[in-house]
C-alpha atoms as a PDB file:
ATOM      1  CA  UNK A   1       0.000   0.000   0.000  1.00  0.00           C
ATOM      2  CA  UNK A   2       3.224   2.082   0.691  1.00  0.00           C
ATOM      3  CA  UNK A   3       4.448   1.823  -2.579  1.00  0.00           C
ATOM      4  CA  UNK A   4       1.118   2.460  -4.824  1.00  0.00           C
ATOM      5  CA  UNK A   5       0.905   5.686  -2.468  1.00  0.00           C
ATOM      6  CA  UNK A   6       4.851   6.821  -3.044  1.00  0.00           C
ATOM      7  CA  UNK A   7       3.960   5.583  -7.090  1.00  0.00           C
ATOM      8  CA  UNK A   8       1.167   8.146  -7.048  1.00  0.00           C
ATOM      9  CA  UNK A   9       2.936  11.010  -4.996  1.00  0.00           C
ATOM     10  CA  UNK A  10       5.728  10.530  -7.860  1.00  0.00           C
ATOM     11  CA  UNK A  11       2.953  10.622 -10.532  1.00  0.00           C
ATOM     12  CA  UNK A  12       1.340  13.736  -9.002  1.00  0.00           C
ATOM     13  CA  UNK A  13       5.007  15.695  -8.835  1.00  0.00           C
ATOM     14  CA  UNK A  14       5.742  14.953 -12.208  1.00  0.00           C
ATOM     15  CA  UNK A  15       2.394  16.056 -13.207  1.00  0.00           C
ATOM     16  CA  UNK A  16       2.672  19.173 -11.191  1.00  0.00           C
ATOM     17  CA  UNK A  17       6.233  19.425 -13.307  1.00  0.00           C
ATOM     18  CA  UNK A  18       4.791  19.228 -16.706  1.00  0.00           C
ATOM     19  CA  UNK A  19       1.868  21.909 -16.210  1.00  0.00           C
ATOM     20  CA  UNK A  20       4.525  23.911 -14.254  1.00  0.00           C
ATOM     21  CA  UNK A  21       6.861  23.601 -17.763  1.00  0.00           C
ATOM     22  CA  UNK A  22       3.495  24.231 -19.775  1.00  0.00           C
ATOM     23  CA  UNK A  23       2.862  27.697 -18.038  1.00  0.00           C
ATOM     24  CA  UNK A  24       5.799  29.150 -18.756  1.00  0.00           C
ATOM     25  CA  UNK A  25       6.353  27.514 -22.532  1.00  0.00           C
ATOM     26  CA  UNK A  26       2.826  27.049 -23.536  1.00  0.00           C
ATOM     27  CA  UNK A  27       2.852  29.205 -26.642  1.00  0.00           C
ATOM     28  CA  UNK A  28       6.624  28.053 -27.569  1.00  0.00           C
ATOM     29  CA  UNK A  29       5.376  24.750 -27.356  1.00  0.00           C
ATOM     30  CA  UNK A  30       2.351  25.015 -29.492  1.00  0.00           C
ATOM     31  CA  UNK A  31       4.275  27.890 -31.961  1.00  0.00           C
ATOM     32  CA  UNK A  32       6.833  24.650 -32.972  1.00  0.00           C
ATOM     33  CA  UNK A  33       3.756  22.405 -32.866  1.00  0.00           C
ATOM     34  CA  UNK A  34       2.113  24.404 -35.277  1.00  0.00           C
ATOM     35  CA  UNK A  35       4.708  24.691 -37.648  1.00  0.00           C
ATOM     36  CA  UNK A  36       5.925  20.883 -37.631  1.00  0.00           C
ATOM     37  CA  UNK A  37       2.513  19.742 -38.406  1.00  0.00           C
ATOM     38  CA  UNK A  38      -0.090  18.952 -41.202  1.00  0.00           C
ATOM     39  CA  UNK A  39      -3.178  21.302 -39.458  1.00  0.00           C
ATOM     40  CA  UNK A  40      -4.654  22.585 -36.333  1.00  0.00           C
ATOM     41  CA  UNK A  41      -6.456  19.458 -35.416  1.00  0.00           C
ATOM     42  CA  UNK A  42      -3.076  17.443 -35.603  1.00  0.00           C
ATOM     43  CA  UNK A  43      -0.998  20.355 -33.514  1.00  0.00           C
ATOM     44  CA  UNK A  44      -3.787  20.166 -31.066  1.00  0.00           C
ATOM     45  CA  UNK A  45      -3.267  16.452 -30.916  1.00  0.00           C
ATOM     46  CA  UNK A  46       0.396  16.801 -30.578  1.00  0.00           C
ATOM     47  CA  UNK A  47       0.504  19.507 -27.878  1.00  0.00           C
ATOM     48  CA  UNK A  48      -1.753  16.923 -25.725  1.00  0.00           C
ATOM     49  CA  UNK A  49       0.457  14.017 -26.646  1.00  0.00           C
ATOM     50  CA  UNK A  50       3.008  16.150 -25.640  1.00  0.00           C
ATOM     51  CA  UNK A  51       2.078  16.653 -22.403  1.00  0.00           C
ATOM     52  CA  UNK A  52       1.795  13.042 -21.432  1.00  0.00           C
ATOM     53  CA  UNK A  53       5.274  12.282 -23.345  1.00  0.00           C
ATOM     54  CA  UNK A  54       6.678  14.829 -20.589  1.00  0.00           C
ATOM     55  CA  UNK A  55       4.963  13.206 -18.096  1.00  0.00           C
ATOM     56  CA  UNK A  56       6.141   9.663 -18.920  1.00  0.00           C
ATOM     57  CA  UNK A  57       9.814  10.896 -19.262  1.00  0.00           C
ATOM     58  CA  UNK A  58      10.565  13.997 -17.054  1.00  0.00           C
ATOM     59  CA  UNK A  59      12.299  16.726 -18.178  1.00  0.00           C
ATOM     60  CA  UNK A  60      16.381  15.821 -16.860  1.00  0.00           C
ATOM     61  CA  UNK A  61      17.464  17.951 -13.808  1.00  0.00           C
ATOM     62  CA  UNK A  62      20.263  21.010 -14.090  1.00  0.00           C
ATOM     63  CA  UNK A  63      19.207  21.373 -18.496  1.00  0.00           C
ATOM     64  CA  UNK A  64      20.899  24.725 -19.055  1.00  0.00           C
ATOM     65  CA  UNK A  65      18.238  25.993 -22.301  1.00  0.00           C
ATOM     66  CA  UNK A  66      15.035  24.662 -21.528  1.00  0.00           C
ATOM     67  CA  UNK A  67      13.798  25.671 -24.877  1.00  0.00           C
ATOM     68  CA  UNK A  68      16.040  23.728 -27.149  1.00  0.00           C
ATOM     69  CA  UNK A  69      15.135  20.322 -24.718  1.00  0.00           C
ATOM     70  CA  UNK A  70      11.992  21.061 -25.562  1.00  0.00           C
ATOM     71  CA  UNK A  71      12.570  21.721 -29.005  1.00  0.00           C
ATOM     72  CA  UNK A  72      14.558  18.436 -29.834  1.00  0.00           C
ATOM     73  CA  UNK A  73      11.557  16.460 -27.254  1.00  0.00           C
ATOM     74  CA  UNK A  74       9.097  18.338 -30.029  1.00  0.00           C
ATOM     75  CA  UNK A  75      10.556  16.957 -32.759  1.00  0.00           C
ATOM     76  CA  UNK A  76      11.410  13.823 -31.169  1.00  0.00           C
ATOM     77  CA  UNK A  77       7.795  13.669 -30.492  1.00  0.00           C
ATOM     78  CA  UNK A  78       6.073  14.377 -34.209  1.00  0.00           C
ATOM     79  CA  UNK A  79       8.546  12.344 -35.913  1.00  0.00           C
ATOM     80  CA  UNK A  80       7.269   9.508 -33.537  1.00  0.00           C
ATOM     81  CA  UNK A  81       3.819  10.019 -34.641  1.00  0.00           C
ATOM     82  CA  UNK A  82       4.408  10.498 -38.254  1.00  0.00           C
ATOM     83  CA  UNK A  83       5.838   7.415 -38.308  1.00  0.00           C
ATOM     84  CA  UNK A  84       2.821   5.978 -36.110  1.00  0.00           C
ATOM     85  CA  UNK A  85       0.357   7.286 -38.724  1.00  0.00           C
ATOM     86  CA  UNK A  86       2.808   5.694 -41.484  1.00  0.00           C
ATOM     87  CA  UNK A  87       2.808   2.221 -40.101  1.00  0.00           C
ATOM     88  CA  UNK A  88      -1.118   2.584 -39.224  1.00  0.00           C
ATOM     89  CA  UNK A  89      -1.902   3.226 -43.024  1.00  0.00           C
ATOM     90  CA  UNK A  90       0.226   1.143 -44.517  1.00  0.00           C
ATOM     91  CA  UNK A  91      -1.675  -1.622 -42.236  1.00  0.00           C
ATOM     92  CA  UNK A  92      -4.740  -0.112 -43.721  1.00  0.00           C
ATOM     93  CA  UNK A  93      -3.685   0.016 -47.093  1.00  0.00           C
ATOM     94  CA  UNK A  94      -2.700  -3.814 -46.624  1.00  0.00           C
ATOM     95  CA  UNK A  95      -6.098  -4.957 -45.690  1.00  0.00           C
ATOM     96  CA  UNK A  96      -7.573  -2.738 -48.081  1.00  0.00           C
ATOM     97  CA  UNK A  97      -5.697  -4.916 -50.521  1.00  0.00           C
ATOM     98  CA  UNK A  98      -6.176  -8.074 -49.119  1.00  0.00           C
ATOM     99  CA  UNK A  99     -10.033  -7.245 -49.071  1.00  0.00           C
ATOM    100  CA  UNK A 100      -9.432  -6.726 -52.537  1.00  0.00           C
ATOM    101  CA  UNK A 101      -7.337  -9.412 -54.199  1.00  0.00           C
ATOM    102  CA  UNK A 102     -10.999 -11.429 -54.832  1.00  0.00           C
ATOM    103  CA  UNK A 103     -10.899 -13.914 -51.678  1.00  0.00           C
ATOM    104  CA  UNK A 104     -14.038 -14.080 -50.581  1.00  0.00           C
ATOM    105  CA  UNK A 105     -14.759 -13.972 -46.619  1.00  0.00           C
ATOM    106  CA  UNK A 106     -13.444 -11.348 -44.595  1.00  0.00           C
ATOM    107  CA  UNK A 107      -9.776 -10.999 -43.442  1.00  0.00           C
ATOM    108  CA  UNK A 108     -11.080 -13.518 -39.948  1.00  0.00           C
ATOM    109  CA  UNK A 109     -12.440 -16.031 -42.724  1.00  0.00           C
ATOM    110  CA  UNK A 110      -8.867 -15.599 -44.647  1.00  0.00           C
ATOM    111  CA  UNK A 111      -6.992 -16.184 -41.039  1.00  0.00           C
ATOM    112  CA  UNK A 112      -8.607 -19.223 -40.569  1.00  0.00           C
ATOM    113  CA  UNK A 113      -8.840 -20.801 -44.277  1.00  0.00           C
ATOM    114  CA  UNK A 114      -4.947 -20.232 -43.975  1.00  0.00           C
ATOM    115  CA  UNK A 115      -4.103 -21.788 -40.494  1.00  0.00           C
ATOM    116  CA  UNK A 116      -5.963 -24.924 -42.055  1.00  0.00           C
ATOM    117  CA  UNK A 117      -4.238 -25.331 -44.830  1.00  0.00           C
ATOM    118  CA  UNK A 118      -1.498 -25.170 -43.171  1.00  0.00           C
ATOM    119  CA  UNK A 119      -2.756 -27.527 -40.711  1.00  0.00           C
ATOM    120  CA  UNK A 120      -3.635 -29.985 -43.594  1.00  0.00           C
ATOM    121  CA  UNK A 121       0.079 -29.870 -44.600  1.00  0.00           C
ATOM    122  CA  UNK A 122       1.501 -30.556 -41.959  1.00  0.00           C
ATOM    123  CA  UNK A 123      -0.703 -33.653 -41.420  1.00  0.00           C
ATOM    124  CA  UNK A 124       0.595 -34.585 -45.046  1.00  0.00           C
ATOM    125  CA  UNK A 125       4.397 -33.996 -43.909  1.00  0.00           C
ATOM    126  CA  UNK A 126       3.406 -36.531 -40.762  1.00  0.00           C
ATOM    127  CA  UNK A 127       0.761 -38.667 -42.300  1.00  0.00           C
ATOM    128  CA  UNK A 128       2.881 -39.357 -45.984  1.00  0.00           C
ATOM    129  CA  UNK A 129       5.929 -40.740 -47.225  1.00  0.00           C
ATOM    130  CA  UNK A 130       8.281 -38.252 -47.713  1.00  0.00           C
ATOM    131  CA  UNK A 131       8.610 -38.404 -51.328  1.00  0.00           C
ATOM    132  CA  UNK A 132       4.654 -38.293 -51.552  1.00  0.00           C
ATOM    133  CA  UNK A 133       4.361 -35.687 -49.377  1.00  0.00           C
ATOM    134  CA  UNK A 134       7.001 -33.733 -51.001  1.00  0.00           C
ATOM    135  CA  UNK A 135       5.310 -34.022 -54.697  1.00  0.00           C
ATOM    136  CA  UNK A 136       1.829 -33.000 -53.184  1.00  0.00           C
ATOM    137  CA  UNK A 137       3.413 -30.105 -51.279  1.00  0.00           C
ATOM    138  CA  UNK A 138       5.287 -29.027 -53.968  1.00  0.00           C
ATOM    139  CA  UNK A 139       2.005 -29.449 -56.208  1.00  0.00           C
ATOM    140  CA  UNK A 140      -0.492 -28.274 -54.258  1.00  0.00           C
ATOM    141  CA  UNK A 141       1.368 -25.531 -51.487  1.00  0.00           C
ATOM    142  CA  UNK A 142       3.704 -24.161 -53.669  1.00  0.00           C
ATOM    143  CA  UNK A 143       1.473 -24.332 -57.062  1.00  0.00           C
ATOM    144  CA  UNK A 144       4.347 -26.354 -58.974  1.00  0.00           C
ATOM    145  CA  UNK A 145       3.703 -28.082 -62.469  1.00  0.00           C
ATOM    146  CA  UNK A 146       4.282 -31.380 -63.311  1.00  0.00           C
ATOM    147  CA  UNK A 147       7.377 -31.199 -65.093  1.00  0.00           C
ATOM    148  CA  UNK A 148       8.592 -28.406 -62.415  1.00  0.00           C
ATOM    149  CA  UNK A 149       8.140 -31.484 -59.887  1.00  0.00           C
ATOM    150  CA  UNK A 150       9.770 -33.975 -61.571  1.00  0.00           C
ATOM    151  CA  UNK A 151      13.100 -31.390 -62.163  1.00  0.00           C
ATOM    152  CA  UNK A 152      13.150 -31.049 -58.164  1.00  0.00           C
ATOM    153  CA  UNK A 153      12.699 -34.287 -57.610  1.00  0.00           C
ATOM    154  CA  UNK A 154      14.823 -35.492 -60.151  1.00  0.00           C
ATOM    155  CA  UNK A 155      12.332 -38.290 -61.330  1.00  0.00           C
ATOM    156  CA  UNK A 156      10.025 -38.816 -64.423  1.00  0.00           C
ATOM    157  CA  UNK A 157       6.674 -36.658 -64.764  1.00  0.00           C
ATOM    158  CA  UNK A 158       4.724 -40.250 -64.161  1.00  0.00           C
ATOM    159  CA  UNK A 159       6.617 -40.985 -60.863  1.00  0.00           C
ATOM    160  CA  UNK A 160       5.075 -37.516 -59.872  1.00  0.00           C
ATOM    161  CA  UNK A 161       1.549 -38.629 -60.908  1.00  0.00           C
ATOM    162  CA  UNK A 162       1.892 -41.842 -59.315  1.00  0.00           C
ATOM    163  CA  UNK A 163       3.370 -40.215 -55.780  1.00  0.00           C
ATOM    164  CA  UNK A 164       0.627 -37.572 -55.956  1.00  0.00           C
ATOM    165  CA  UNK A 165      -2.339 -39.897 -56.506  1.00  0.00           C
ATOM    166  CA  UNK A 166      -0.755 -42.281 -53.605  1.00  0.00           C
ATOM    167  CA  UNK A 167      -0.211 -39.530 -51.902  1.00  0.00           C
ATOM    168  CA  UNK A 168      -4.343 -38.420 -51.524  1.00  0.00           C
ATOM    169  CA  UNK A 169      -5.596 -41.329 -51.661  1.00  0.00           C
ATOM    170  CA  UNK A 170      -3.831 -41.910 -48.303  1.00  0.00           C
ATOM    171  CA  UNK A 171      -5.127 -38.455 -46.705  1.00  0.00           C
ATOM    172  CA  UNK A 172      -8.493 -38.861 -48.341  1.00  0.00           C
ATOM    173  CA  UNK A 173      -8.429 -42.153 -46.336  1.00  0.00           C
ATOM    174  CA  UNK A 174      -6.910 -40.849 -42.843  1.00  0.00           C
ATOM    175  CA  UNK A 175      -9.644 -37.657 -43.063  1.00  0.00           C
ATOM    176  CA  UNK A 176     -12.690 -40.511 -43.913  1.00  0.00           C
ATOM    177  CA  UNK A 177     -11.329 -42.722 -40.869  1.00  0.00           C
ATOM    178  CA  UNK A 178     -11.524 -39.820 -38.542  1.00  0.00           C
END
């Protein structure tokens, strides 16, 4: 109970710190915001943001020009966030595409119709000889042809048909059994 009290009294004097700083630097602060950003809705973001990043790490005892810390913490700050709003849109832009590329379900569907198929593979890898399971991986995972089989495999396009056909017959059986 000690602690959480001394973790709040700490919490409190920083945030006593920060408004202190904000007083005295409040138009400074929002004059670089300002410039550094795209428009007043993102500066106002940023000066909030900014008063939480002071909070979280404290502006350093005996710093000589408070104005260029707070300057270089500024920039610090909305280069952080640009690059937040980067990686958030490029996730966007990714599931836009993903949406897109004519696989029907939704990106939850997509999740799971991939962990099964890679679930069924691996039950081929365990459940198949390894040359079968090879050819139907190779055929059927990776999207090889025939011939492309045989050349990795370094046997005859019929030797592929025969360890493919083996291959589901024996997985067509294990998934009827079950």
């Amino acid at each position: 109970m000690e602690a959480q009290k001394g973790n709040t009294d700490s919490y409190r004097s920083r945030v006593n710190a920060v408004a202190k700083i904000f007083e005295e630097h409040a138009d400074f602060i929002f004059g670089v915001i300002r410039r550094k950003s795209r428009d007043e809705q993102q500066a106002n973001d940023l000066f909030q943001d900014f008063f939480l990043s002071l909070i979280a790490r404290p502006v350093p005892r005996g710093i000589q020009n408070i104005r260029g810390y707070l300057y270089k913490a500024i920039i610090n700050d909305i280069v952080d966030a640009s690059r937040r709003v980067d990686r958030y849109q490029n996730l966007v832009r990714k599931y836009a595409q993903a949406c897109d590329s004519g696989i029907e379900g939704g990106p939850e569907e997509n999740l799971v119709r991939a962990e099964e198929t890679e679930k069924m593979f691996e039950l081929i890898e365990r459940r198949l000889k390894c040359r079968e399971a090879h050819a139907v991986t190779l055929r059927f995972k990776k999207s090889y042809e025939i011939n492309q089989i045989a050349r990795e495999m370094g046997v005859d396009n019929r030797s592929v048909r025969r360890f493919i056909f083996r291959g589901l017959n024996k997985i067509r059986d294990y998934v009827k059994v079950r």
